[in-house]
PDB file of N, CA and C in Angstrom:
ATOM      1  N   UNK A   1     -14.256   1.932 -10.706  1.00  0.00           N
ATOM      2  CA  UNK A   1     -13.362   0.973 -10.057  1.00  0.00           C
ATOM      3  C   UNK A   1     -11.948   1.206 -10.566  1.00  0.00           C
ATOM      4  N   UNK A   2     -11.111   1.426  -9.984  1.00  0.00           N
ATOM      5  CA  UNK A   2      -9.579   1.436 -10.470  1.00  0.00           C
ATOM      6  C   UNK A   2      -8.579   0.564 -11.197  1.00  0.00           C
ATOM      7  N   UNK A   3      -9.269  -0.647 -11.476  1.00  0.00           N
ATOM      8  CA  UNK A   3      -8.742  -1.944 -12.132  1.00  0.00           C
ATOM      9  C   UNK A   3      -9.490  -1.118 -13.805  1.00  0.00           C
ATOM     10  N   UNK A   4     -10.150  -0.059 -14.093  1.00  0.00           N
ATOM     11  CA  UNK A   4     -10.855   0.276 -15.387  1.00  0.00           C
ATOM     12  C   UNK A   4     -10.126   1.803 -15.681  1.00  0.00           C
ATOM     13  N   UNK A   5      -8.931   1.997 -14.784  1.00  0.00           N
ATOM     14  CA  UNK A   5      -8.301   3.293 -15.194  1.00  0.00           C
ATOM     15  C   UNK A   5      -7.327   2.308 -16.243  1.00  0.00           C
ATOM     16  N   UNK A   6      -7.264   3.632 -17.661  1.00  0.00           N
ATOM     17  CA  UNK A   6      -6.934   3.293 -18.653  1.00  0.00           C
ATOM     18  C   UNK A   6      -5.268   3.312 -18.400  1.00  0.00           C
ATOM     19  N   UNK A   7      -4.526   2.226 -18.834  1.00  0.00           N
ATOM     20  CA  UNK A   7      -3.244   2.311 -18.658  1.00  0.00           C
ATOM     21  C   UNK A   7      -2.898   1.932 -17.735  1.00  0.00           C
ATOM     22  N   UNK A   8      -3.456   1.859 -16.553  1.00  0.00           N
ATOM     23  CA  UNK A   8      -2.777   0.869 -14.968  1.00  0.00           C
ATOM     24  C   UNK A   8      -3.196  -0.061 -14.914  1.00  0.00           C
ATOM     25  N   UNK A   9      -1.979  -1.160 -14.214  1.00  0.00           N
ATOM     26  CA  UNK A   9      -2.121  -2.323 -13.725  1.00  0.00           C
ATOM     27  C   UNK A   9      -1.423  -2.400 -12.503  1.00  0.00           C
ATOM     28  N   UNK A  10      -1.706  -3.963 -12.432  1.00  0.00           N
ATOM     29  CA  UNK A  10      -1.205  -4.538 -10.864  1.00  0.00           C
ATOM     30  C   UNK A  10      -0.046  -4.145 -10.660  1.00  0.00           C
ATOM     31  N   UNK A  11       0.535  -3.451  -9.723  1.00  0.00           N
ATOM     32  CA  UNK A  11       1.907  -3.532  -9.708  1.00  0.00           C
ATOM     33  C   UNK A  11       2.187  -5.235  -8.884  1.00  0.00           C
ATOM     34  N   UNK A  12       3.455  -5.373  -9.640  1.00  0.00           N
ATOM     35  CA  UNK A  12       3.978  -6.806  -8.676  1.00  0.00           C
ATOM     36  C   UNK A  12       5.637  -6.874  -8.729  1.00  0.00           C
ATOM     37  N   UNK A  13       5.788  -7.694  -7.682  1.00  0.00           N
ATOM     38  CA  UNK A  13       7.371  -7.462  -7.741  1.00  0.00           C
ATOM     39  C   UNK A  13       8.732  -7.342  -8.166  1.00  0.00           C
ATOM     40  N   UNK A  14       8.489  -7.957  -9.451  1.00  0.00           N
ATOM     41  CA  UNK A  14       9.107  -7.172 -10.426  1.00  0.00           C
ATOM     42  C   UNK A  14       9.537  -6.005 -10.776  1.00  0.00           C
ATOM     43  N   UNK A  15       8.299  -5.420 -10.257  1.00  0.00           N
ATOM     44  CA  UNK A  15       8.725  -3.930 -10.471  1.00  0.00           C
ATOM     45  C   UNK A  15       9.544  -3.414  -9.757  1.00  0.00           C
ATOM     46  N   UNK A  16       9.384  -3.833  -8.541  1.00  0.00           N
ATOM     47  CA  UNK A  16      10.696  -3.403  -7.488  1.00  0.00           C
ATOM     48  C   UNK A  16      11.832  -3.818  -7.653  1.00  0.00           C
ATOM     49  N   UNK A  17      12.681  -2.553  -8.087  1.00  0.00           N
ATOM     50  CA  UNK A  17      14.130  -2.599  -8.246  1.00  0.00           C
ATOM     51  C   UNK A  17      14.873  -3.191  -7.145  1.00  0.00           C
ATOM     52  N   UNK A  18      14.542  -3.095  -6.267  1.00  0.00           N
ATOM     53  CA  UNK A  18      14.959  -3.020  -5.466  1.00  0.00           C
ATOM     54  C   UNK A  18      14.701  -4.856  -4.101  1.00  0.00           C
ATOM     55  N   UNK A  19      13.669  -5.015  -4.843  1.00  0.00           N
ATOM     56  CA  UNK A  19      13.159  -6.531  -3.976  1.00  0.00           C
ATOM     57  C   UNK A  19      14.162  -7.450  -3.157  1.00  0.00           C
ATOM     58  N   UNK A  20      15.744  -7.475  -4.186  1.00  0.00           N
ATOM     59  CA  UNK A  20      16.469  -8.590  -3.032  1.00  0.00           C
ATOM     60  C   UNK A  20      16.829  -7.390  -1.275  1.00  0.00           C
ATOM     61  N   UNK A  21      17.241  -6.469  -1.922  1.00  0.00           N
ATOM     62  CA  UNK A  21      17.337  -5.610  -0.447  1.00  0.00           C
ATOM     63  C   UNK A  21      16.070  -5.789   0.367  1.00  0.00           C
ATOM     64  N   UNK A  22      15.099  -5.401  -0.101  1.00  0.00           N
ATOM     65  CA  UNK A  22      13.618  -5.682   0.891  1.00  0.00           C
ATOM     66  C   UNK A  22      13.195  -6.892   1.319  1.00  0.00           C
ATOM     67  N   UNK A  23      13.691  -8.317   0.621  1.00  0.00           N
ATOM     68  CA  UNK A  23      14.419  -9.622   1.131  1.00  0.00           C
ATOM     69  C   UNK A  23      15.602  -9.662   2.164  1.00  0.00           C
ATOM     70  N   UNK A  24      16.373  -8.851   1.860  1.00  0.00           N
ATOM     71  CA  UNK A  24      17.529  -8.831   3.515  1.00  0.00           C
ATOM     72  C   UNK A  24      16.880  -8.343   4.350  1.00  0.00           C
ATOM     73  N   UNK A  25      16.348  -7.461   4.438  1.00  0.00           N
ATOM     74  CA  UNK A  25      15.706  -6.238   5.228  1.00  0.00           C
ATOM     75  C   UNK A  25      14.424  -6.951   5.690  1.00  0.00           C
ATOM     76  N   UNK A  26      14.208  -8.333   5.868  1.00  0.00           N
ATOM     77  CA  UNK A  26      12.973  -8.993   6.446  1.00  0.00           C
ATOM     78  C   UNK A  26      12.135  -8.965   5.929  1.00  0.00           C
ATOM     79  N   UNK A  27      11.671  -8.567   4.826  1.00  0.00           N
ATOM     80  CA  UNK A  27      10.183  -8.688   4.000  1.00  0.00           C
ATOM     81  C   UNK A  27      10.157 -10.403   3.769  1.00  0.00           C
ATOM     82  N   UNK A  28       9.146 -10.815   4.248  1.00  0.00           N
ATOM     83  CA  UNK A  28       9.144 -12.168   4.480  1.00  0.00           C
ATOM     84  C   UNK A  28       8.439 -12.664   2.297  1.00  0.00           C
ATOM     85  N   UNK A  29       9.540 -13.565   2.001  1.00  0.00           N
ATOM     86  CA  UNK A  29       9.458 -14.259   0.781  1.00  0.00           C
ATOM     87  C   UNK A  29       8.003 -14.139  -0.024  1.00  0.00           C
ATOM     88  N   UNK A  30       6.878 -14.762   0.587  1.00  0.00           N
ATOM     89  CA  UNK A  30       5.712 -14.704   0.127  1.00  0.00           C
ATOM     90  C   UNK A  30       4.952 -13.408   0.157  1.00  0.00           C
ATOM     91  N   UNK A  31       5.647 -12.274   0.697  1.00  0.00           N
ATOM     92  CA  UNK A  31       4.884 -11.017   0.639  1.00  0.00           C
ATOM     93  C   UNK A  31       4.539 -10.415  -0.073  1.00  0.00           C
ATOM     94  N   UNK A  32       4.248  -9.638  -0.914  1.00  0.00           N
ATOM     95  CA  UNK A  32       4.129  -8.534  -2.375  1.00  0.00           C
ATOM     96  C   UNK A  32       4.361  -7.521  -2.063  1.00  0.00           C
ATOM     97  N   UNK A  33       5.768  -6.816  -2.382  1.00  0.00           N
ATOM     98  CA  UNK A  33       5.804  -5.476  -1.798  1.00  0.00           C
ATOM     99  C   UNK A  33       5.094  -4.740  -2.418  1.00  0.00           C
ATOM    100  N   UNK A  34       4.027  -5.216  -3.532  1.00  0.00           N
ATOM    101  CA  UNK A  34       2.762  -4.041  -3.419  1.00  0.00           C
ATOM    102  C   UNK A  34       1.339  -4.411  -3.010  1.00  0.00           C
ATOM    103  N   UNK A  35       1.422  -5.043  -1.830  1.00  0.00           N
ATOM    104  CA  UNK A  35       0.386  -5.625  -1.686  1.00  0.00           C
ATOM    105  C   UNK A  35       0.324  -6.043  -0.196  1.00  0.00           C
ATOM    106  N   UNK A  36      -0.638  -5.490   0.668  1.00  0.00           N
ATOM    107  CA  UNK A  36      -0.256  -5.933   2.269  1.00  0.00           C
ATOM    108  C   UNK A  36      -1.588  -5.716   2.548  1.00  0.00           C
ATOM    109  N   UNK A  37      -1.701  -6.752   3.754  1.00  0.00           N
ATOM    110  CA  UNK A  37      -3.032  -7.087   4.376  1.00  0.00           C
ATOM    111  C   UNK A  37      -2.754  -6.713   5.383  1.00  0.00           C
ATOM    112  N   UNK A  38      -3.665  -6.479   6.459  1.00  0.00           N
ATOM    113  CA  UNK A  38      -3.760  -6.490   7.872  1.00  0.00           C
ATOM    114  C   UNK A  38      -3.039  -7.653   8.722  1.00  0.00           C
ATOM    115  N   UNK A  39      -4.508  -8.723   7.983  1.00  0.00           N
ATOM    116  CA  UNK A  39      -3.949 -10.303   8.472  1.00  0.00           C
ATOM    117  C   UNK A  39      -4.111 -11.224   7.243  1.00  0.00           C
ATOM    118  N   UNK A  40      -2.974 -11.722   6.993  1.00  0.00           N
ATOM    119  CA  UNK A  40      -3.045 -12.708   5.651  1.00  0.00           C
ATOM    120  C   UNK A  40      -4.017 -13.267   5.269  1.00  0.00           C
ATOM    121  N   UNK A  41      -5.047 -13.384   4.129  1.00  0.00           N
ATOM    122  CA  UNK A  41      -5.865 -15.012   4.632  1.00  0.00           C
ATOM    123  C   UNK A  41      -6.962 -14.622   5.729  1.00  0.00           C
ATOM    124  N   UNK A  42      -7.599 -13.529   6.280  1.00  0.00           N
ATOM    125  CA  UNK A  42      -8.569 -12.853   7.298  1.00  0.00           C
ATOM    126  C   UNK A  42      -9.371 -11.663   6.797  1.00  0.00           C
ATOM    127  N   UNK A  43     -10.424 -11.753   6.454  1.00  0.00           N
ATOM    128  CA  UNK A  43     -10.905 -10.030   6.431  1.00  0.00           C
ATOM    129  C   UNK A  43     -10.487  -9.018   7.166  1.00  0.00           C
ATOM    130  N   UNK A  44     -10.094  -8.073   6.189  1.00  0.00           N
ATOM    131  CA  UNK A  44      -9.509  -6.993   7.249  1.00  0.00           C
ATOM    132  C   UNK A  44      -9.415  -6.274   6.200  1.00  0.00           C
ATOM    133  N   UNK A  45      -8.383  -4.739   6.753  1.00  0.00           N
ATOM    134  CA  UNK A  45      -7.659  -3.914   6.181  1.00  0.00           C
ATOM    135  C   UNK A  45      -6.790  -4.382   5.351  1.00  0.00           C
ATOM    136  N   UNK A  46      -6.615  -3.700   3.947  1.00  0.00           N
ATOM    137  CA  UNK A  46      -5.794  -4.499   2.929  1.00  0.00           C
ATOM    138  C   UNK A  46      -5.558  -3.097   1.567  1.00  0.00           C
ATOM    139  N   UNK A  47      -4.423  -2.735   1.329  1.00  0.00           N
ATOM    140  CA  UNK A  47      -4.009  -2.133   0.015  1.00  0.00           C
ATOM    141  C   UNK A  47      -3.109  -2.512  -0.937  1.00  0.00           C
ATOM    142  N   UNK A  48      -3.092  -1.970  -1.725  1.00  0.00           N
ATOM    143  CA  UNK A  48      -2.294  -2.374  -3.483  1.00  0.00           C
ATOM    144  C   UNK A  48      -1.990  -1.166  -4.213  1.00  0.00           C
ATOM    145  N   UNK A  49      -0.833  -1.429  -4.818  1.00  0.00           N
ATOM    146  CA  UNK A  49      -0.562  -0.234  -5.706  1.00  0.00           C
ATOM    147  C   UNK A  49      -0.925  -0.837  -7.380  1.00  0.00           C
ATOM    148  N   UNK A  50      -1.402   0.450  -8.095  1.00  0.00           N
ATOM    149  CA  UNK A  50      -1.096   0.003  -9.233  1.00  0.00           C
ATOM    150  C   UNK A  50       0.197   1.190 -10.074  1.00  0.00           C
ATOM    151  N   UNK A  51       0.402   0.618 -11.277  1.00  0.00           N
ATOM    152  CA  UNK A  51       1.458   1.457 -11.984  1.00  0.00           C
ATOM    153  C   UNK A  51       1.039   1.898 -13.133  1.00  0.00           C
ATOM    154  N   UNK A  52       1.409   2.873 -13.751  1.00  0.00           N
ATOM    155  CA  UNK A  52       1.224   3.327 -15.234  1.00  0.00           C
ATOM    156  C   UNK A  52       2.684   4.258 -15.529  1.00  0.00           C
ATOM    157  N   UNK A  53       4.016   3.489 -16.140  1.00  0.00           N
ATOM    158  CA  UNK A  53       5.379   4.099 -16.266  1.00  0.00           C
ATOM    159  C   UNK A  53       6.005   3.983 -15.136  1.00  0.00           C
ATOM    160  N   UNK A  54       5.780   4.883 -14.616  1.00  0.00           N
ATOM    161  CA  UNK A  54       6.816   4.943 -13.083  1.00  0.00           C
ATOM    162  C   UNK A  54       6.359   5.475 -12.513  1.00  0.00           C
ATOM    163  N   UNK A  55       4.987   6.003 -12.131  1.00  0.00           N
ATOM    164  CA  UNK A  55       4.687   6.373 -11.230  1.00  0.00           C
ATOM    165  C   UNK A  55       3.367   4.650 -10.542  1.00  0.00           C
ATOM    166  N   UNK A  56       3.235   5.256  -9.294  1.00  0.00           N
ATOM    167  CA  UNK A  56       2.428   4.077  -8.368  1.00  0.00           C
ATOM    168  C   UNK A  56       1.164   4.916  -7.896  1.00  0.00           C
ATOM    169  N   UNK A  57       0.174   4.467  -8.156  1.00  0.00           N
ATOM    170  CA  UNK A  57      -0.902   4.855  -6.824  1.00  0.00           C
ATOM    171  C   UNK A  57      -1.168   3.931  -5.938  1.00  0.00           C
ATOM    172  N   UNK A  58      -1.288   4.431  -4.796  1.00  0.00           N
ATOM    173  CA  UNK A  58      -1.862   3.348  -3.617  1.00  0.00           C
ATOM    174  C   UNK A  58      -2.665   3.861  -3.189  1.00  0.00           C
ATOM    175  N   UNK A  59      -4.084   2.472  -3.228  1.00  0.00           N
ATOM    176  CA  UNK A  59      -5.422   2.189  -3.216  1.00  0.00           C
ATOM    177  C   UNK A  59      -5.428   1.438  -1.598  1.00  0.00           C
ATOM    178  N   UNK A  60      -6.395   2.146  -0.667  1.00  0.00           N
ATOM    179  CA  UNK A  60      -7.043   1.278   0.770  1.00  0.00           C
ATOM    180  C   UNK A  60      -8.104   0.684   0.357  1.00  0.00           C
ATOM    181  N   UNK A  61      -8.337  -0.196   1.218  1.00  0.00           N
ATOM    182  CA  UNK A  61     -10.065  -0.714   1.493  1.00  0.00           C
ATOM    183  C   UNK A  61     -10.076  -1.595   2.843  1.00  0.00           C
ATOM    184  N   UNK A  62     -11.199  -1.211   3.200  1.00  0.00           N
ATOM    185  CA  UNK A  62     -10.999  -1.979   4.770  1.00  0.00           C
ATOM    186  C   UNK A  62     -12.639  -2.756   4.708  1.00  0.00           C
ATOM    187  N   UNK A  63     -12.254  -3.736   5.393  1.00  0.00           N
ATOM    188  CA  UNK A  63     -13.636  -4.509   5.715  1.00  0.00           C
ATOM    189  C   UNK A  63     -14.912  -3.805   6.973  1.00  0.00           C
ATOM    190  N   UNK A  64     -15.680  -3.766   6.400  1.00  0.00           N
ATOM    191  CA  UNK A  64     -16.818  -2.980   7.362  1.00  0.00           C
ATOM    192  C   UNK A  64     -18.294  -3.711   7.115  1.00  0.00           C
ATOM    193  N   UNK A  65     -19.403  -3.717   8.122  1.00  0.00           N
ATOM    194  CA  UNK A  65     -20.779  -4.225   7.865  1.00  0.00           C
ATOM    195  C   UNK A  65     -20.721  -5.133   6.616  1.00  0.00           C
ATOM    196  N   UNK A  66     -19.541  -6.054   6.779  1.00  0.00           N
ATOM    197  CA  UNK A  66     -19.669  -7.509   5.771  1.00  0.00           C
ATOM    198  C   UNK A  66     -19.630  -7.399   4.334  1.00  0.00           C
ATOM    199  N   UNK A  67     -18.735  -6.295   4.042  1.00  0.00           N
ATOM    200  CA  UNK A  67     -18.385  -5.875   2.964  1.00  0.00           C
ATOM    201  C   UNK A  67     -16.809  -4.728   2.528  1.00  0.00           C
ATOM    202  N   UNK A  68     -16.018  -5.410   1.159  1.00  0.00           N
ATOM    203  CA  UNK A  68     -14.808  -4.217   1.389  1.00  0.00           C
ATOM    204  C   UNK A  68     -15.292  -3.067   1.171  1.00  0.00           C
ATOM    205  N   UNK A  69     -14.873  -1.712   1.098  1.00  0.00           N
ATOM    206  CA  UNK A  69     -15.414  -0.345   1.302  1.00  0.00           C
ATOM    207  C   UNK A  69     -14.961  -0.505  -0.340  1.00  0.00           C
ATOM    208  N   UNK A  70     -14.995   0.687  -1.017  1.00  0.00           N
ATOM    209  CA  UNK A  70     -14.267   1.156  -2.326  1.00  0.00           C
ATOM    210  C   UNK A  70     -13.237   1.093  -2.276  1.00  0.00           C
ATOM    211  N   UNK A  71     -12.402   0.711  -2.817  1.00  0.00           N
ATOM    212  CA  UNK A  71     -10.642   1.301  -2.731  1.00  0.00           C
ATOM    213  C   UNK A  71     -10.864   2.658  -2.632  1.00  0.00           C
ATOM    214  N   UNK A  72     -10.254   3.183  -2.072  1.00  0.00           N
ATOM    215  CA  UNK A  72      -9.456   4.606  -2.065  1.00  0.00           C
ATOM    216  C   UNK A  72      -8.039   5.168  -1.865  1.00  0.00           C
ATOM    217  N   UNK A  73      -8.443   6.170  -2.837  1.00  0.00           N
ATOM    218  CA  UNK A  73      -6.952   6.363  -3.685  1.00  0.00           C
ATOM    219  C   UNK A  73      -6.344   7.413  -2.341  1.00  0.00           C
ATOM    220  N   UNK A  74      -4.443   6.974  -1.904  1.00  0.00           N
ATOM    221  CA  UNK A  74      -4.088   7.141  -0.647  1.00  0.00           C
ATOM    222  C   UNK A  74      -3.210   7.814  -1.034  1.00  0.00           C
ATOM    223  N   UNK A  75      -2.332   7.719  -2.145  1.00  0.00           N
ATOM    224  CA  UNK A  75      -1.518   9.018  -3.425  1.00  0.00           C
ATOM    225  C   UNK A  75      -1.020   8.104  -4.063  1.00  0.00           C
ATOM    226  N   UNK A  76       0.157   9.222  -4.793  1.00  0.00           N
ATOM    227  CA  UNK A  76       1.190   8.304  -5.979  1.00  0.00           C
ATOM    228  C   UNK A  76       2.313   8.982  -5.839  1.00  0.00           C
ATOM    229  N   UNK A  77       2.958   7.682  -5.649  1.00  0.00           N
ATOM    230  CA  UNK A  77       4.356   8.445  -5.842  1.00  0.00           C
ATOM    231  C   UNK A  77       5.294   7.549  -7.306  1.00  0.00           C
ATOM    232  N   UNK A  78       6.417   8.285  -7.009  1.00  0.00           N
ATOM    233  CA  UNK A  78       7.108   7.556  -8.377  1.00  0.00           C
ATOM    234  C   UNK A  78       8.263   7.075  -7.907  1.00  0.00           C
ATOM    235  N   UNK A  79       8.452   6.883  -6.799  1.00  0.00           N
ATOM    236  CA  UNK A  79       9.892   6.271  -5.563  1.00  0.00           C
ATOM    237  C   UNK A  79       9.621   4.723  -5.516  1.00  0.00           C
ATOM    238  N   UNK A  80       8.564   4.524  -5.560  1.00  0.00           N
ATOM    239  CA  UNK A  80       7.302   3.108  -4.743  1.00  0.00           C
ATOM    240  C   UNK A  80       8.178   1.830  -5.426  1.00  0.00           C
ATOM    241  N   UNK A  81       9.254   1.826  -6.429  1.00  0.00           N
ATOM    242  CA  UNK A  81       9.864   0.719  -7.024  1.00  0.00           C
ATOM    243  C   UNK A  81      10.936   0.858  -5.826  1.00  0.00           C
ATOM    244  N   UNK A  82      11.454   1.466  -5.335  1.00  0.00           N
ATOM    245  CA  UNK A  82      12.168   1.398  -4.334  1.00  0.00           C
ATOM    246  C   UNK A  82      11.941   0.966  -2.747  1.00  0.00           C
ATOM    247  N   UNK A  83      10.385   0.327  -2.234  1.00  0.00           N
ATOM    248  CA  UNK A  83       9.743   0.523  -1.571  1.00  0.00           C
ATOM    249  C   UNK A  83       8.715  -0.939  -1.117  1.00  0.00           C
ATOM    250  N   UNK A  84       8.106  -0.385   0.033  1.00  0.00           N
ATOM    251  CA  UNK A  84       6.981  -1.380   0.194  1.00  0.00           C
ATOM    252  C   UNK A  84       5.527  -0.672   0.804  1.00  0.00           C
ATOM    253  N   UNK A  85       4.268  -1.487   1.105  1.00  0.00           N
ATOM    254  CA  UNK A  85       3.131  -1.116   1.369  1.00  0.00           C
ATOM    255  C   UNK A  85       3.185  -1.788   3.195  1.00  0.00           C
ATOM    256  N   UNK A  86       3.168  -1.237   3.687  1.00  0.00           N
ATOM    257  CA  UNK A  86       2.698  -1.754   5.537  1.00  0.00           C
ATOM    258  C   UNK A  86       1.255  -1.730   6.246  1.00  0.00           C
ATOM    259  N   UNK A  87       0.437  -2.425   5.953  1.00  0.00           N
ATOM    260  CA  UNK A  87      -0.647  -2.563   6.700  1.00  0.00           C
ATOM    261  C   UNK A  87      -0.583  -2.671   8.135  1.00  0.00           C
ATOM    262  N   UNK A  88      -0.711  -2.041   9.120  1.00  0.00           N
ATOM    263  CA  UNK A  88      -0.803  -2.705  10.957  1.00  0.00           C
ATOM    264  C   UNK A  88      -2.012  -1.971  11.507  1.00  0.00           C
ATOM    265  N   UNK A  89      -3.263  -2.396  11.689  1.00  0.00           N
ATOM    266  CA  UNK A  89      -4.565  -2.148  11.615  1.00  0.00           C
ATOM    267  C   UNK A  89      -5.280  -1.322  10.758  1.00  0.00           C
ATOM    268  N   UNK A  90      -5.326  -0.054  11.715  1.00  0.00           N
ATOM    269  CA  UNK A  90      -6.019   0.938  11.316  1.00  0.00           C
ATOM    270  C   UNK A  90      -4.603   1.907  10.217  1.00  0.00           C
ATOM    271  N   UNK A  91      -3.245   1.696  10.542  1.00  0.00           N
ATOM    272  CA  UNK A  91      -2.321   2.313   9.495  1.00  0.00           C
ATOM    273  C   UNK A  91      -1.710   1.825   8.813  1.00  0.00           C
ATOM    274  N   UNK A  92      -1.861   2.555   7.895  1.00  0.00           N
ATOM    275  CA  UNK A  92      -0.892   2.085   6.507  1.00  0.00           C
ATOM    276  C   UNK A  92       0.292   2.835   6.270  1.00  0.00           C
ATOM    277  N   UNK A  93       1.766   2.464   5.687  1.00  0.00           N
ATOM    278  CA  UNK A  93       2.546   2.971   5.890  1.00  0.00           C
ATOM    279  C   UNK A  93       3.278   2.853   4.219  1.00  0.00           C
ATOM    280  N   UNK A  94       3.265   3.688   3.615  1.00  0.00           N
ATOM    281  CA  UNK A  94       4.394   3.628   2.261  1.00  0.00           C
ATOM    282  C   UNK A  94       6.200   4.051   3.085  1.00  0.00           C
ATOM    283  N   UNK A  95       7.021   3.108   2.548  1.00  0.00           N
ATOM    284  CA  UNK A  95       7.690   2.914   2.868  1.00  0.00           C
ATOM    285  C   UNK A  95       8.912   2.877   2.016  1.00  0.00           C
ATOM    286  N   UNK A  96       9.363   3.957   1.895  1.00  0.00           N
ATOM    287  CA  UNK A  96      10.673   3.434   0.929  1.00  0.00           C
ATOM    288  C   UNK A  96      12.311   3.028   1.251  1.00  0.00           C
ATOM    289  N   UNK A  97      12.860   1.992   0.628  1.00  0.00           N
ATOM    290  CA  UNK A  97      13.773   1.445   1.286  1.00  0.00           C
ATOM    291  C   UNK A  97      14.762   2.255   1.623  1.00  0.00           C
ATOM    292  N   UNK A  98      15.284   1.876   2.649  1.00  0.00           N
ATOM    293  CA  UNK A  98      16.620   2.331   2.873  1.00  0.00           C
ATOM    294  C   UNK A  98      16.502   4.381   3.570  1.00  0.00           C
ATOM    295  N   UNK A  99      15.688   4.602   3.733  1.00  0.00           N
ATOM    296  CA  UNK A  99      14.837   5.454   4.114  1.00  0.00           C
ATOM    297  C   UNK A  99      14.310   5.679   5.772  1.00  0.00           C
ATOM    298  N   UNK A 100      14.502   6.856   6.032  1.00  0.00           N
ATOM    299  CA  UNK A 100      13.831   6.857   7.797  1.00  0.00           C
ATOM    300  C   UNK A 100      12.550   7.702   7.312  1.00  0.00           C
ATOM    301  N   UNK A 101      12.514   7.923   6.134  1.00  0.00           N
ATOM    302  CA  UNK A 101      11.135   8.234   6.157  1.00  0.00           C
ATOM    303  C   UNK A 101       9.735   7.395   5.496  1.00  0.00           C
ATOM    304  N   UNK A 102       9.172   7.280   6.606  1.00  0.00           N
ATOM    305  CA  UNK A 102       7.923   6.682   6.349  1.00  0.00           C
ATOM    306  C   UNK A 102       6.989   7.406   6.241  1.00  0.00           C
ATOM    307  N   UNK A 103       5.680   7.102   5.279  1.00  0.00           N
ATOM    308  CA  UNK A 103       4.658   8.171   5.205  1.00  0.00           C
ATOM    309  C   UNK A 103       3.629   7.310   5.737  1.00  0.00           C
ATOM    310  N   UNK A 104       3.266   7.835   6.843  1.00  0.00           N
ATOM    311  CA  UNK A 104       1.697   7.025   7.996  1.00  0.00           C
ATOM    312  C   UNK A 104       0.752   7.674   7.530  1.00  0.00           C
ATOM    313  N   UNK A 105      -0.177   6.772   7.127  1.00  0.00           N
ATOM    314  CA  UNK A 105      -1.731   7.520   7.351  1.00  0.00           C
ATOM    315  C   UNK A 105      -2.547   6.533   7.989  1.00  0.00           C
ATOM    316  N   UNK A 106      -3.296   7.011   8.968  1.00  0.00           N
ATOM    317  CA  UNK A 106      -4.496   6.755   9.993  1.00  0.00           C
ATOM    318  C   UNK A 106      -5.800   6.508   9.306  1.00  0.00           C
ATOM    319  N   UNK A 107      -6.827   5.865   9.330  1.00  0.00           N
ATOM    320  CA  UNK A 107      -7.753   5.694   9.246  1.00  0.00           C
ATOM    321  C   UNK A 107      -8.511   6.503  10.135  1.00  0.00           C
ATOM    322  N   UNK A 108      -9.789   7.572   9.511  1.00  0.00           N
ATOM    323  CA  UNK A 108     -10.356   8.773  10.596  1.00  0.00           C
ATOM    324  C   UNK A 108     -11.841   7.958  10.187  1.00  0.00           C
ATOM    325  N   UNK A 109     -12.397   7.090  11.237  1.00  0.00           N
ATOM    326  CA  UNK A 109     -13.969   6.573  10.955  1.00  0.00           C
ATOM    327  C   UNK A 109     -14.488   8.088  10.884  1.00  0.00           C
ATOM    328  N   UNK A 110     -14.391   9.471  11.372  1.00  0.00           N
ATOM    329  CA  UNK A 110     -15.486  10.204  10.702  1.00  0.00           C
ATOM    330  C   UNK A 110     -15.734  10.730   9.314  1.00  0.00           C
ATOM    331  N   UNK A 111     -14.659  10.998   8.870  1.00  0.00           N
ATOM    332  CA  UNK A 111     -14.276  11.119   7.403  1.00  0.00           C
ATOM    333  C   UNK A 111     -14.324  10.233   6.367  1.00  0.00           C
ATOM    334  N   UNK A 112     -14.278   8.939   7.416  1.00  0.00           N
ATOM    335  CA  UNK A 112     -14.663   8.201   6.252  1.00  0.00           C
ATOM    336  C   UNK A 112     -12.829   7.946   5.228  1.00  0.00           C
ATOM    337  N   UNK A 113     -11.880   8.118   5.613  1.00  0.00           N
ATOM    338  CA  UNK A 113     -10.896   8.576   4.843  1.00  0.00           C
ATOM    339  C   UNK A 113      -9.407   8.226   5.504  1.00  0.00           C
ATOM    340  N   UNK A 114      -8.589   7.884   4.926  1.00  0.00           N
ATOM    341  CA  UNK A 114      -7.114   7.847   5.185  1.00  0.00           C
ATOM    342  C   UNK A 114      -6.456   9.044   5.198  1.00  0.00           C
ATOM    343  N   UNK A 115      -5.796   9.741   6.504  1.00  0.00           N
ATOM    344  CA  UNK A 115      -5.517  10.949   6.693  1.00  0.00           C
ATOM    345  C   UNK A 115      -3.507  10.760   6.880  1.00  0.00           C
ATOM    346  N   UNK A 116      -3.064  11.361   6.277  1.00  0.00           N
ATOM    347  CA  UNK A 116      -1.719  11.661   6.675  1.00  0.00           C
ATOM    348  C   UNK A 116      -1.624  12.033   7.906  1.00  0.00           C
ATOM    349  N   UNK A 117      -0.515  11.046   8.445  1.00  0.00           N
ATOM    350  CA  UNK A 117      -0.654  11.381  10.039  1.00  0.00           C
ATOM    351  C   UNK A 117       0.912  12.296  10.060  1.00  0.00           C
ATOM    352  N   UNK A 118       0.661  13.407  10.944  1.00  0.00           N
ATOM    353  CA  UNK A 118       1.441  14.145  11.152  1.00  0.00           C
ATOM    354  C   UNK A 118       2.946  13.659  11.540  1.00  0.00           C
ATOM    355  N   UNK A 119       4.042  14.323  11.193  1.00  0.00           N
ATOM    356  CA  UNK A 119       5.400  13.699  11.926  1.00  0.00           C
ATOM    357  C   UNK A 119       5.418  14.248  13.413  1.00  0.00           C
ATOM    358  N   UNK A 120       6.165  13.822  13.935  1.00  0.00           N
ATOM    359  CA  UNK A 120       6.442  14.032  15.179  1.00  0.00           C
ATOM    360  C   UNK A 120       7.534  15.276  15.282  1.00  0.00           C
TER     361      UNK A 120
END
């Protein structure tokens, strides 16, 4: 389980340098920019980063046959204090502020797996 890797914890907003900008920029007050659900308060799709120094990993898990799946590990970056997590169904989006680049990954039901979705 990833809450038993030695040296990481929750990331929370604090850590983000950056939080009052991601407050102008519409991140609605009660959000966790390391922490996003599908649907608030609903079973669903839902990830979290944790930290160890400065770098972040971000962990998926989605609700399936009445149970969350494992987290799975989606990467790490070391930008993510600058940044937020975007859940909108099946994609998840790391997001760093101030940035046109977003990194999408898709959910592939055959794989079983969160796939980097190609740029356009």
């Amino acid at each position: 389980m990833v809450a038993k890797k030695i040296g990481w914890r929750r990331a929370v907003p604090a850590d983000n340098t950056k939080l009052p900008e991601l407050r102008r920029a519409g991140v609605p007050a009660p959000e966790q920019p390391y922490f996003a659900a599908e649907t608030p308060g609903v079973d669903g799709s839902f990830a979290f980063a944790l930290i160890k120094t400065d770098t972040f990993r971000v962990y998926y898990s989605r609700w399936a046959n009445g149970r969350y799946s494992s987290p799975q590990e989606v990467g790490a970056v070391t930008w993510l204090n600058r940044g937020q997590l975007i859940v909108r169904g099946d994609t998840l989006e790391i997001a760093p502020l101030a940035s046109d680049e977003i990194f999408s990954y898709v959910w592939n039901g055959a794989r079983h797996a969160m796939l980097l979705k190609p740029r356009k």
